[in-house]
C-alpha atoms as a PDB file:
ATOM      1  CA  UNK A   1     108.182  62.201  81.953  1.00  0.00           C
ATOM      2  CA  UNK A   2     104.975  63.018  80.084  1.00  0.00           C
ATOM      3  CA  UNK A   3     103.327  59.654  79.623  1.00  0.00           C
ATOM      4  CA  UNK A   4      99.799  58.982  77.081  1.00  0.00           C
ATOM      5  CA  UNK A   5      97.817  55.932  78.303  1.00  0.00           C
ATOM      6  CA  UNK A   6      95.681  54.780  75.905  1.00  0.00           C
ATOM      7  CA  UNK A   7      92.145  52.274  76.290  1.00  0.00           C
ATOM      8  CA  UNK A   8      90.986  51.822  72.490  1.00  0.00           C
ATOM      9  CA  UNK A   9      87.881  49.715  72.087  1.00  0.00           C
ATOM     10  CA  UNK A  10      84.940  48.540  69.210  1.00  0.00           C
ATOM     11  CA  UNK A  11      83.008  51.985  70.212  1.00  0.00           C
ATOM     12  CA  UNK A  12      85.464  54.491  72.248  1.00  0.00           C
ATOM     13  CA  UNK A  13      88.593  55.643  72.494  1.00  0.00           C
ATOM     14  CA  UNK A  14      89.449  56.645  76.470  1.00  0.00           C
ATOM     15  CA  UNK A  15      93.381  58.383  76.886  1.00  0.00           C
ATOM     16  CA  UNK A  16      94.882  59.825  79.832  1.00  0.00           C
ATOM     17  CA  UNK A  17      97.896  62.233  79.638  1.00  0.00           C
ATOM     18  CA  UNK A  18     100.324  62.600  83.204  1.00  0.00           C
ATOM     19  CA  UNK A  19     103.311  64.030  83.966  1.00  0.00           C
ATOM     20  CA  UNK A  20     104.978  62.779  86.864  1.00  0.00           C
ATOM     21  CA  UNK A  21     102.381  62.267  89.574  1.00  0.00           C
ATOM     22  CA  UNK A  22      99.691  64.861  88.104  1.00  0.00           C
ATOM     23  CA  UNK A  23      97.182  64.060  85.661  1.00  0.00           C
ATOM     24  CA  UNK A  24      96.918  66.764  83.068  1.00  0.00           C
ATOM     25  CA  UNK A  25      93.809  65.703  81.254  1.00  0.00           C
ATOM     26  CA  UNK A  26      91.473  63.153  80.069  1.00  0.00           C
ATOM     27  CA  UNK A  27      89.234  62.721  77.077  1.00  0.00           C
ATOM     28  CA  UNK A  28      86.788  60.053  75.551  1.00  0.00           C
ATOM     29  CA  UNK A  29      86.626  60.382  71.385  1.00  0.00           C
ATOM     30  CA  UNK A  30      83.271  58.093  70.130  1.00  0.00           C
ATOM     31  CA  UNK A  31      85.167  56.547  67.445  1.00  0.00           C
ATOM     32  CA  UNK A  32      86.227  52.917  67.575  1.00  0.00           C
ATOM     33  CA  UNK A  33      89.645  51.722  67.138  1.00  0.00           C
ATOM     34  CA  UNK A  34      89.412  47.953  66.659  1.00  0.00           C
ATOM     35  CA  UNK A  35      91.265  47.051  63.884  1.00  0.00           C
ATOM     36  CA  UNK A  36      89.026  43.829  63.350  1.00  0.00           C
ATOM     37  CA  UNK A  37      85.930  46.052  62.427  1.00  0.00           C
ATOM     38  CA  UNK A  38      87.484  49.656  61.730  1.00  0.00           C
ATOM     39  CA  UNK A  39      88.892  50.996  58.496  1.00  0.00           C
ATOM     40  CA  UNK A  40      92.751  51.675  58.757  1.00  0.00           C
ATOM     41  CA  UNK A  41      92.450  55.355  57.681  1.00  0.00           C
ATOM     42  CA  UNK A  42      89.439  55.979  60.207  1.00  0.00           C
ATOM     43  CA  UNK A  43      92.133  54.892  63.070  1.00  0.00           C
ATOM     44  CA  UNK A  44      94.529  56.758  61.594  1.00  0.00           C
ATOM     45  CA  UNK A  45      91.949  59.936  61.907  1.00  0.00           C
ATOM     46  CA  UNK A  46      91.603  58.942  65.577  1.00  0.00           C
ATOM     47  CA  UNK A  47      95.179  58.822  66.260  1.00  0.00           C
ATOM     48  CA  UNK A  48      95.401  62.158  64.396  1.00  0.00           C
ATOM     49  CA  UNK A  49      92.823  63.436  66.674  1.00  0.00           C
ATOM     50  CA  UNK A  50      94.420  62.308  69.565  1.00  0.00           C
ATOM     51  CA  UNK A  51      97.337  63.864  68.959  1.00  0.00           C
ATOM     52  CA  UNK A  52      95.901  67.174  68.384  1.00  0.00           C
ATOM     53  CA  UNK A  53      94.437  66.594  71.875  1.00  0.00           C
ATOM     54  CA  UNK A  54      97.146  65.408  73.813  1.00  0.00           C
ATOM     55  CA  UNK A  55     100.556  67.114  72.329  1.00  0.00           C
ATOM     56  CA  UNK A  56     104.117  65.537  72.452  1.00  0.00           C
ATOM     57  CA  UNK A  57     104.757  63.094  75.210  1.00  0.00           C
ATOM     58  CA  UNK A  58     107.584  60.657  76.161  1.00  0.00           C
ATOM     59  CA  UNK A  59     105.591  57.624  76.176  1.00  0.00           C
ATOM     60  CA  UNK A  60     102.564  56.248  74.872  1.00  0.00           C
ATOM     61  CA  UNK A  61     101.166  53.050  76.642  1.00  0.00           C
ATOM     62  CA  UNK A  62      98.155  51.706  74.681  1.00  0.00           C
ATOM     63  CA  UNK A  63      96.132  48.926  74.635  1.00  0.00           C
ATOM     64  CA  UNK A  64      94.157  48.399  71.324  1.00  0.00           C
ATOM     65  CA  UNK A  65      90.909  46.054  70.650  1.00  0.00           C
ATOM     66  CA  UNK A  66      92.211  43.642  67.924  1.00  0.00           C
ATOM     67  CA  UNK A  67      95.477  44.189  68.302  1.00  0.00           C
ATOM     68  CA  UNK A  68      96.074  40.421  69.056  1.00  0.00           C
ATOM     69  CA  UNK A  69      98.253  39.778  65.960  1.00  0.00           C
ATOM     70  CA  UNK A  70     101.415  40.825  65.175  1.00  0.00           C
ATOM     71  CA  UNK A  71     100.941  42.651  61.856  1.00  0.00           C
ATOM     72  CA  UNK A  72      97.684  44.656  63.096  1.00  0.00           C
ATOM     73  CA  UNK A  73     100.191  45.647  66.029  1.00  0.00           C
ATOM     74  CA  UNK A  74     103.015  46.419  64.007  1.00  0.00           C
ATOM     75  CA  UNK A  75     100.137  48.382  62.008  1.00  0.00           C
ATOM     76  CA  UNK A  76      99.194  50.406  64.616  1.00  0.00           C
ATOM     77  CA  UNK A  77     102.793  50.571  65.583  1.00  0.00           C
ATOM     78  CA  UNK A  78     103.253  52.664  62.421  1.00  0.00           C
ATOM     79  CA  UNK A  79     100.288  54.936  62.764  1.00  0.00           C
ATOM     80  CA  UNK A  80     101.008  56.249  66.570  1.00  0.00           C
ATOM     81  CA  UNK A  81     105.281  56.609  65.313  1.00  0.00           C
ATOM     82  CA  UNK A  82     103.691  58.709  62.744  1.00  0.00           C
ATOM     83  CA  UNK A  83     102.279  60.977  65.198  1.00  0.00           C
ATOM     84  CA  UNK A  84     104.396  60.764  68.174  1.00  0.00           C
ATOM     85  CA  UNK A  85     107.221  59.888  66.372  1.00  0.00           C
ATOM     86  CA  UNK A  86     109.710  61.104  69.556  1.00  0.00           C
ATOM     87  CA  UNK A  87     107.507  58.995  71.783  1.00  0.00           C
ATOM     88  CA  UNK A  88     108.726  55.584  73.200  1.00  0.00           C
ATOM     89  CA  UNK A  89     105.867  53.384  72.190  1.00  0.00           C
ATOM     90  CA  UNK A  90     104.157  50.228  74.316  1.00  0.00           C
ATOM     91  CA  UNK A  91     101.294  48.498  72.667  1.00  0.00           C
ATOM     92  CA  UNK A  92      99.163  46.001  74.185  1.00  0.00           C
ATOM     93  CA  UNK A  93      96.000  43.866  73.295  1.00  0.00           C
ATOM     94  CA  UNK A  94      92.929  45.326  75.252  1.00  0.00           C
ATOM     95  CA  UNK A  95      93.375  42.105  78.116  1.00  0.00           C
ATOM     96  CA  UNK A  96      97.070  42.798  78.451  1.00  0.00           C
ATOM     97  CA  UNK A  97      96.004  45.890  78.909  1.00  0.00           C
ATOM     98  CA  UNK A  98      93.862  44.972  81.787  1.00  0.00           C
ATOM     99  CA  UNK A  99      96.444  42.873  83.075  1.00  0.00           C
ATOM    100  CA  UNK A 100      99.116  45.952  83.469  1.00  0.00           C
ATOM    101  CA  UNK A 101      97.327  47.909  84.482  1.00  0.00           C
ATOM    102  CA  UNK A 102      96.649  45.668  87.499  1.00  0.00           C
ATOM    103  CA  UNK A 103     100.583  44.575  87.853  1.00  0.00           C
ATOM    104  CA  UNK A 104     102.621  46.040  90.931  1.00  0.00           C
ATOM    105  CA  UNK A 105     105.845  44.576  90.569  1.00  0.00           C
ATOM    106  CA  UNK A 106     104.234  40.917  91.635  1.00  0.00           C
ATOM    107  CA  UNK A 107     102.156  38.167  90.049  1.00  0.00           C
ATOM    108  CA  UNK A 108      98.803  39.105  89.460  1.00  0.00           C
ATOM    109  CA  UNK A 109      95.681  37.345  87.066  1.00  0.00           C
ATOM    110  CA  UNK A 110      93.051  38.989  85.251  1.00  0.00           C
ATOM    111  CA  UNK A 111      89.862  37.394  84.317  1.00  0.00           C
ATOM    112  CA  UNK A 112      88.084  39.517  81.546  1.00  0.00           C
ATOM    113  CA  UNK A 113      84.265  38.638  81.208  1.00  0.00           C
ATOM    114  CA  UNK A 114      82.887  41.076  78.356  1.00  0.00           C
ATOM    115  CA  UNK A 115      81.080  40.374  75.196  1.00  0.00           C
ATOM    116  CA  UNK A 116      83.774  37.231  75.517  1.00  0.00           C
ATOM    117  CA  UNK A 117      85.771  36.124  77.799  1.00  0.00           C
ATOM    118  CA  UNK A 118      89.797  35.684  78.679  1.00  0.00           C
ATOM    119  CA  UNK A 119      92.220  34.596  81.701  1.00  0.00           C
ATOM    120  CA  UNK A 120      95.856  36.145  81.680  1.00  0.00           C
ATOM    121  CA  UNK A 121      98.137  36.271  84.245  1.00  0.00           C
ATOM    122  CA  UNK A 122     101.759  37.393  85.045  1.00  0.00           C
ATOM    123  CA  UNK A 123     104.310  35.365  86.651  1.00  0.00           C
ATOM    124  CA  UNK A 124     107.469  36.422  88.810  1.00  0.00           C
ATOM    125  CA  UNK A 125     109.518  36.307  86.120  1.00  0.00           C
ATOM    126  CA  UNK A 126     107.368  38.816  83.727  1.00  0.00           C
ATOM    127  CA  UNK A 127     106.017  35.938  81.756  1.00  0.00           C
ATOM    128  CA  UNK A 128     102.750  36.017  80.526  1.00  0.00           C
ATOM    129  CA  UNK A 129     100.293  33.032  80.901  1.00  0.00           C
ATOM    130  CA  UNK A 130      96.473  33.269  79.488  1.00  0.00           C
ATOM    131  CA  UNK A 131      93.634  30.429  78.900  1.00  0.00           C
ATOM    132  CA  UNK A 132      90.530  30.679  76.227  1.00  0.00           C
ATOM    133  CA  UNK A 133      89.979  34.359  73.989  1.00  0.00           C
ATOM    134  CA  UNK A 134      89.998  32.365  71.135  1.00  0.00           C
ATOM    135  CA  UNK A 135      87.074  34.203  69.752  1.00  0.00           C
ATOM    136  CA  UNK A 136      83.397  33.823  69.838  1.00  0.00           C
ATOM    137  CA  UNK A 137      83.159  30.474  67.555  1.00  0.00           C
ATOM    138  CA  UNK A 138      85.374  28.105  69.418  1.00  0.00           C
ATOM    139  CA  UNK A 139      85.085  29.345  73.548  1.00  0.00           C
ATOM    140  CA  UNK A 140      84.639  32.323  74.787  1.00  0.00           C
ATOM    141  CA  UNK A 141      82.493  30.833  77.704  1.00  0.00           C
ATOM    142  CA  UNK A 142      81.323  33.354  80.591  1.00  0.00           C
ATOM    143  CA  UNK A 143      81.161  36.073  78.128  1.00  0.00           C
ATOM    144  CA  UNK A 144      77.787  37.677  77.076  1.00  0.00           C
ATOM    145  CA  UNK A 145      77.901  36.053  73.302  1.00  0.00           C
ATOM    146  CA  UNK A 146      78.239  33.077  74.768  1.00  0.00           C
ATOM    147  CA  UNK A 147      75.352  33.019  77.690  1.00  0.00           C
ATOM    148  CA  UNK A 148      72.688  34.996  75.174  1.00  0.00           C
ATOM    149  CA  UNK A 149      73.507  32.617  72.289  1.00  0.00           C
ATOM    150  CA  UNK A 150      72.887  29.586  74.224  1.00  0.00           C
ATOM    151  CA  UNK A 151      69.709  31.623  75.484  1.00  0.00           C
ATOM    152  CA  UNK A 152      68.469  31.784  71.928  1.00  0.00           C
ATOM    153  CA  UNK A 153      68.953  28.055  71.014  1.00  0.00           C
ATOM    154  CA  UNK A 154      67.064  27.111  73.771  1.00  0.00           C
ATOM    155  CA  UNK A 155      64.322  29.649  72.988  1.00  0.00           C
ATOM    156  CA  UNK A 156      64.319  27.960  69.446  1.00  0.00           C
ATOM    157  CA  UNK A 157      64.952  24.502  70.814  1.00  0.00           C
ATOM    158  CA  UNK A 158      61.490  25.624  72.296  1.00  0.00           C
ATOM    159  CA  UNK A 159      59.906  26.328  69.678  1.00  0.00           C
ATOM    160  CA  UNK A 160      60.715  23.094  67.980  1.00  0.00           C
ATOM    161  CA  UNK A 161      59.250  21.484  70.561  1.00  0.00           C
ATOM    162  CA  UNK A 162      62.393  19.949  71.966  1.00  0.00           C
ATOM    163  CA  UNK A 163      63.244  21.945  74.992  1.00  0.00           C
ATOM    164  CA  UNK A 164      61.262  23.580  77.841  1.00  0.00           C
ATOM    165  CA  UNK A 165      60.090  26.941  78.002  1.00  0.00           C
ATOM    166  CA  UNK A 166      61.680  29.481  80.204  1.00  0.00           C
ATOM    167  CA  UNK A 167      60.449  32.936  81.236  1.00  0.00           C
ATOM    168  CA  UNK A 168      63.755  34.566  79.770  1.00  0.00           C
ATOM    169  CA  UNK A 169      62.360  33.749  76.147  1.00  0.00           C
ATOM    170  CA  UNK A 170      59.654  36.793  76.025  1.00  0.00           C
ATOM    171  CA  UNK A 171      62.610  38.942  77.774  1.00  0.00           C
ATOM    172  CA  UNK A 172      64.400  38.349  74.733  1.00  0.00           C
ATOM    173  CA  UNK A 173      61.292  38.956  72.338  1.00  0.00           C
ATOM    174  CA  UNK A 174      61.125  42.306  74.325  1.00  0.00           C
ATOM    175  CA  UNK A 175      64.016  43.136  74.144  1.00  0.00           C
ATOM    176  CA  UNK A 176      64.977  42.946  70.500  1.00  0.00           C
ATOM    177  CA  UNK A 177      61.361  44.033  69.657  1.00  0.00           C
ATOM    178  CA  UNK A 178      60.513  40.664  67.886  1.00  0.00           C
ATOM    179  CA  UNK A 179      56.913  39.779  67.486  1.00  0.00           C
ATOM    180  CA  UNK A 180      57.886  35.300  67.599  1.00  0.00           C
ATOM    181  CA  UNK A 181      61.096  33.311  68.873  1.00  0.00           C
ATOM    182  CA  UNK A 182      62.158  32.222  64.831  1.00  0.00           C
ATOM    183  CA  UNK A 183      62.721  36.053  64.763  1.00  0.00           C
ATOM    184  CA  UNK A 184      65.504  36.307  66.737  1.00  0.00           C
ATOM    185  CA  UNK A 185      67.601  34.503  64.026  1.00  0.00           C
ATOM    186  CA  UNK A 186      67.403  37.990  62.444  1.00  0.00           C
ATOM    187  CA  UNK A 187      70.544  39.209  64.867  1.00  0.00           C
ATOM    188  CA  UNK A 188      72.720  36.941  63.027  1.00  0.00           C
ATOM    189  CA  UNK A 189      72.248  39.317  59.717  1.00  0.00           C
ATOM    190  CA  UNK A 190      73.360  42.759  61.927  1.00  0.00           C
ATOM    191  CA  UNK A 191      76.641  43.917  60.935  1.00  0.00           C
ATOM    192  CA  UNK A 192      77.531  44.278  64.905  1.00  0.00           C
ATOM    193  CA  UNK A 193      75.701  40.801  65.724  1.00  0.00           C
ATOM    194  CA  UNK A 194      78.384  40.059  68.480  1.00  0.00           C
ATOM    195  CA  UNK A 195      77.724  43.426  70.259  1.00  0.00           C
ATOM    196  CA  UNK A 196      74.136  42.901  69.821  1.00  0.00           C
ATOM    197  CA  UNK A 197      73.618  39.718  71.299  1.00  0.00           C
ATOM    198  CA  UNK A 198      75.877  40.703  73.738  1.00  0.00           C
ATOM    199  CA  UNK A 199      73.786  43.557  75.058  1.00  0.00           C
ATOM    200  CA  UNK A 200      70.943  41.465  76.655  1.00  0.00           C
ATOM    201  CA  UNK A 201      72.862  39.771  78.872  1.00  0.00           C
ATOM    202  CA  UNK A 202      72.894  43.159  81.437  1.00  0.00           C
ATOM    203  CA  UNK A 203      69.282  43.265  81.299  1.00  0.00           C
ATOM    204  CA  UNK A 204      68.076  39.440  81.684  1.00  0.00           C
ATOM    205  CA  UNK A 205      66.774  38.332  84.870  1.00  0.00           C
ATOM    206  CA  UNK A 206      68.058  35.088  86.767  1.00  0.00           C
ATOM    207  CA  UNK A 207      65.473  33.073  85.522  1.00  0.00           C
ATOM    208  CA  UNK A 208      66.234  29.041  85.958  1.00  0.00           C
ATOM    209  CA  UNK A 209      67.331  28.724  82.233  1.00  0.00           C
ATOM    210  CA  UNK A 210      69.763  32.152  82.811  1.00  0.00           C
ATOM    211  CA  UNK A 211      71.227  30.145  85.849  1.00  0.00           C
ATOM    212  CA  UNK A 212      71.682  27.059  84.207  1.00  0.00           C
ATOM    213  CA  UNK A 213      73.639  28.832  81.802  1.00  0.00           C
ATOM    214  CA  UNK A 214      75.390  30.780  83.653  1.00  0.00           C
ATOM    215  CA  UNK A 215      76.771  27.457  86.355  1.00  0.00           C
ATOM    216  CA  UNK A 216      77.862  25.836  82.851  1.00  0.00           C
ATOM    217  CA  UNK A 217      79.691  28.745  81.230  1.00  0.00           C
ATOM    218  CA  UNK A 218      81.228  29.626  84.268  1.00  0.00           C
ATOM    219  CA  UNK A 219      82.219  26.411  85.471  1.00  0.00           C
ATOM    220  CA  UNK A 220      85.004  26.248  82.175  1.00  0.00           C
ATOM    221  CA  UNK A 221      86.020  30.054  83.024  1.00  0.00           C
ATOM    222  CA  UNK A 222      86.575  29.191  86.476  1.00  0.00           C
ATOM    223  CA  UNK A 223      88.616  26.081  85.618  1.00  0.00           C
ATOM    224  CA  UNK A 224      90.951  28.214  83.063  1.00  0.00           C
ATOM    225  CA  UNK A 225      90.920  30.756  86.139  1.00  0.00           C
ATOM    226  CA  UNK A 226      92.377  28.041  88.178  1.00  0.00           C
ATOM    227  CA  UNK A 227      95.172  26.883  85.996  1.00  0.00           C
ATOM    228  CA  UNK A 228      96.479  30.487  85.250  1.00  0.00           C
ATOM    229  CA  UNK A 229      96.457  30.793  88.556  1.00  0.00           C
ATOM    230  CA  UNK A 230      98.432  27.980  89.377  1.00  0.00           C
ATOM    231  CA  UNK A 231     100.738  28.882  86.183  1.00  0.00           C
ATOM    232  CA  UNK A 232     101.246  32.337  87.767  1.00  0.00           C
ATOM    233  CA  UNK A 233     101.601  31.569  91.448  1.00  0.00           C
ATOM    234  CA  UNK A 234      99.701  34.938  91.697  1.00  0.00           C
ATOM    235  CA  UNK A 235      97.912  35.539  94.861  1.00  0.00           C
ATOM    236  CA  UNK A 236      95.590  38.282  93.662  1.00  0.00           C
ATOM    237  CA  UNK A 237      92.772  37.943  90.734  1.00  0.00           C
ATOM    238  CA  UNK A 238      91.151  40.965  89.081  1.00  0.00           C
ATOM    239  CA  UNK A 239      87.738  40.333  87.822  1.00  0.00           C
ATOM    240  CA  UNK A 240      87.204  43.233  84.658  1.00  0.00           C
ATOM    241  CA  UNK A 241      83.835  43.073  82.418  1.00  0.00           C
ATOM    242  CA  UNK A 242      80.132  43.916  82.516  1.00  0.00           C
ATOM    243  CA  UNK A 243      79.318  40.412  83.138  1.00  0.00           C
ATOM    244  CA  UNK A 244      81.080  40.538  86.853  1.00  0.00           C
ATOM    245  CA  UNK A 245      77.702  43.352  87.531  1.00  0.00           C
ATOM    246  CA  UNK A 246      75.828  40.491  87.867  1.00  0.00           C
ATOM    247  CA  UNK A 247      76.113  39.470  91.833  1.00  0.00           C
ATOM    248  CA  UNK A 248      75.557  35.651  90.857  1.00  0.00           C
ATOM    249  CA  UNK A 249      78.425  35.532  88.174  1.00  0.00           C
ATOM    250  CA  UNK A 250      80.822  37.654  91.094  1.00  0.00           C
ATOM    251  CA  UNK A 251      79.442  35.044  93.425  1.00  0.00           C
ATOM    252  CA  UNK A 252      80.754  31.946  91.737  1.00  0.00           C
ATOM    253  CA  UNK A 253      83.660  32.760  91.901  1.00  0.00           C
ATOM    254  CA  UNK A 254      84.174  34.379  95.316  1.00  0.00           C
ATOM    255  CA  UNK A 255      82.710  30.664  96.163  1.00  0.00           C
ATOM    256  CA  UNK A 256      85.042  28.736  94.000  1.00  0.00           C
ATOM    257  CA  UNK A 257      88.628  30.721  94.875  1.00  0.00           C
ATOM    258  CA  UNK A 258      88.381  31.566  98.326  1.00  0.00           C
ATOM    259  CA  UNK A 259      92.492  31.476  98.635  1.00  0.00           C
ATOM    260  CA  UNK A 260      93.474  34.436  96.175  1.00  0.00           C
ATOM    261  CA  UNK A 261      91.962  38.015  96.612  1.00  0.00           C
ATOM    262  CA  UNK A 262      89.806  38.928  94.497  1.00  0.00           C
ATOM    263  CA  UNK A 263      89.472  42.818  93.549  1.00  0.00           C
ATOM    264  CA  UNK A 264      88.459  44.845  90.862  1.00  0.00           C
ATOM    265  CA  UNK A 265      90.022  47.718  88.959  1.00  0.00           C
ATOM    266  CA  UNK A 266      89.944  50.768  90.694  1.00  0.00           C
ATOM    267  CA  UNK A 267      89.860  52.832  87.712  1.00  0.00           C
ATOM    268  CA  UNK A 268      89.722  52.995  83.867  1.00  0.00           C
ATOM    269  CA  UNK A 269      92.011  51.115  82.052  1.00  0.00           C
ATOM    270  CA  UNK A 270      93.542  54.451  79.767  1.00  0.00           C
ATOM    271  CA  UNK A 271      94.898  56.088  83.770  1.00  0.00           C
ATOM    272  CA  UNK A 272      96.203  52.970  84.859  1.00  0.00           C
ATOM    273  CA  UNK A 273      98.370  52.373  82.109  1.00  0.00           C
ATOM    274  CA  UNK A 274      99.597  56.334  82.342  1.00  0.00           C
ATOM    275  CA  UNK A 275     100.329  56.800  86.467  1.00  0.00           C
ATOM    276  CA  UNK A 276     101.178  53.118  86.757  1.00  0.00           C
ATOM    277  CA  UNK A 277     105.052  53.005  87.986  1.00  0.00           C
ATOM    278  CA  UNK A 278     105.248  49.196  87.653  1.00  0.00           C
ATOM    279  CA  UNK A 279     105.161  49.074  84.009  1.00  0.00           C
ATOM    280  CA  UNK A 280     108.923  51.210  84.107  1.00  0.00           C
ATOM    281  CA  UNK A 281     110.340  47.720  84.871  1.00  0.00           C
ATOM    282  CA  UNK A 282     108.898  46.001  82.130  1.00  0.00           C
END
């Protein structure tokens, strides 16, 4: 069987083509896929692209930014049938995409710490269980929106002359290049303002402001960690996103769920989806 694993993201498009237990080949396209910021005929270039690329194949497993709802996945559902219309289809959001790539026939929990944030788990009987994702207005805590906004307000809580200054506030005039704190309220006009914010969280420093954050952020991740957990009876918890290359973040919750191994994917997303054998039972 000739299988097409598929990692589709804001930015990138990663896919992996196998058949049997040999990898064929592997590309990255620059061209984002993300139905919440990406015209439909662009994707439909990609997937055109892509199919140039790969060829026929049996199966294509792939997990899409924004495919959350069920008419953007029925969407893309009708793009890739127009391509690979001989091709058994699987289509995931980008965190159950995480999450199967991870399953081995037994529970397992994913916590995915990115730009935002999401727990999701699967249970013994192939049910899926998740806490927060519910977008960068209403949670999202542990995710880099979420620590670097709360960064900023305290910066201009500063500058109001309510709140205490913290060395982190001239990293972030620094970074964005911004001569005064009230300038920062400029990266709220940027048409990718959620992927900008998000970027100075791998550069900050642990400052006692960054920590503060981080304990308060991360003390609501870990507690949706712990119910999915609990939901899932899963024994093994996969921690996925830039914000787990920060030791402190890993830290917590190596501290905080010492009876579940923790691990971390062992590669991309787009191969696991292709060589994993598990997801033949699904």
């Amino acid at each position: 069987m000739k299988i097409l694993g598929i990692d589709g993201g804001g930015t990138s498009l990663k896919a992996t083509v196998v058949q049997g237990d040999k990898t064929i080949h592997r590309t990255v396209l620059k061209k984002g896929v993300n139905l919440s910021a990406v015209d439909v005929n662009q994707i439909e270039e990609t997937i055109k692209e892509l199919y140039e690329w790969s060829g026929v194949v049996d199966l294509v497993r792939a997990a899409f930014s924004g495919a959350g709802s069920q008419q953007r996945r029925s969407l893309l559902k009708q793009i890739l049938h127009k391509y690979f219309p001989n091709s058994s289809l699987q289509i995931f959001t980008d965190a159950e995409g995480v999450l199967y790539s991870c399953y081995e026939n037994e529970p397992v929990t994913v916590v995915i710490a990115g730009t935002g944030s999401v727990v999701m788990g699967i249970d013994s009987q192939q049910m899926i269980h998740r806490a927060g994702g519910w977008g960068h207005l209403f949670d999202d805590e542990g995710g880099a929106f979420s620590v670097v906004c709360k960064l900023i307000k305290a910066a201009l809580n500063y500058k109001d002359g309510i709140g205490p200054f913290d060395s982190v506030f001239d990293e972030l005039l620094n970074f964005y290049g911004a001569s005064c704190i009230e300038d920062l309220v400029e990266l709220q006009r940027s048409k990718d303002f959620k992927e900008s914010i998000a970027s100075f969280a791998a550069s900050m420093t642990l400052t006692p402001l960054v920590v503060k954050v981080l304990k308060e952020d991360y003390h609501v991740l870990l507690k949706r960690t712990k119910r999915v957990l609990r939901k899932t009876g899963a024994n093994k918890l996969y921690l996925h996103g830039g914000m787990f290359k920060i030791p402190k973040v890993e830290q917590m919750f190596v501290e905080n769920l010492s009876k579940v191994e923790i691990l971390k994917l062992r590669e991309d997303v787009d191969y696991l989806l292709a060589t994993n054998q598990s997801l033949l039972n699904l």
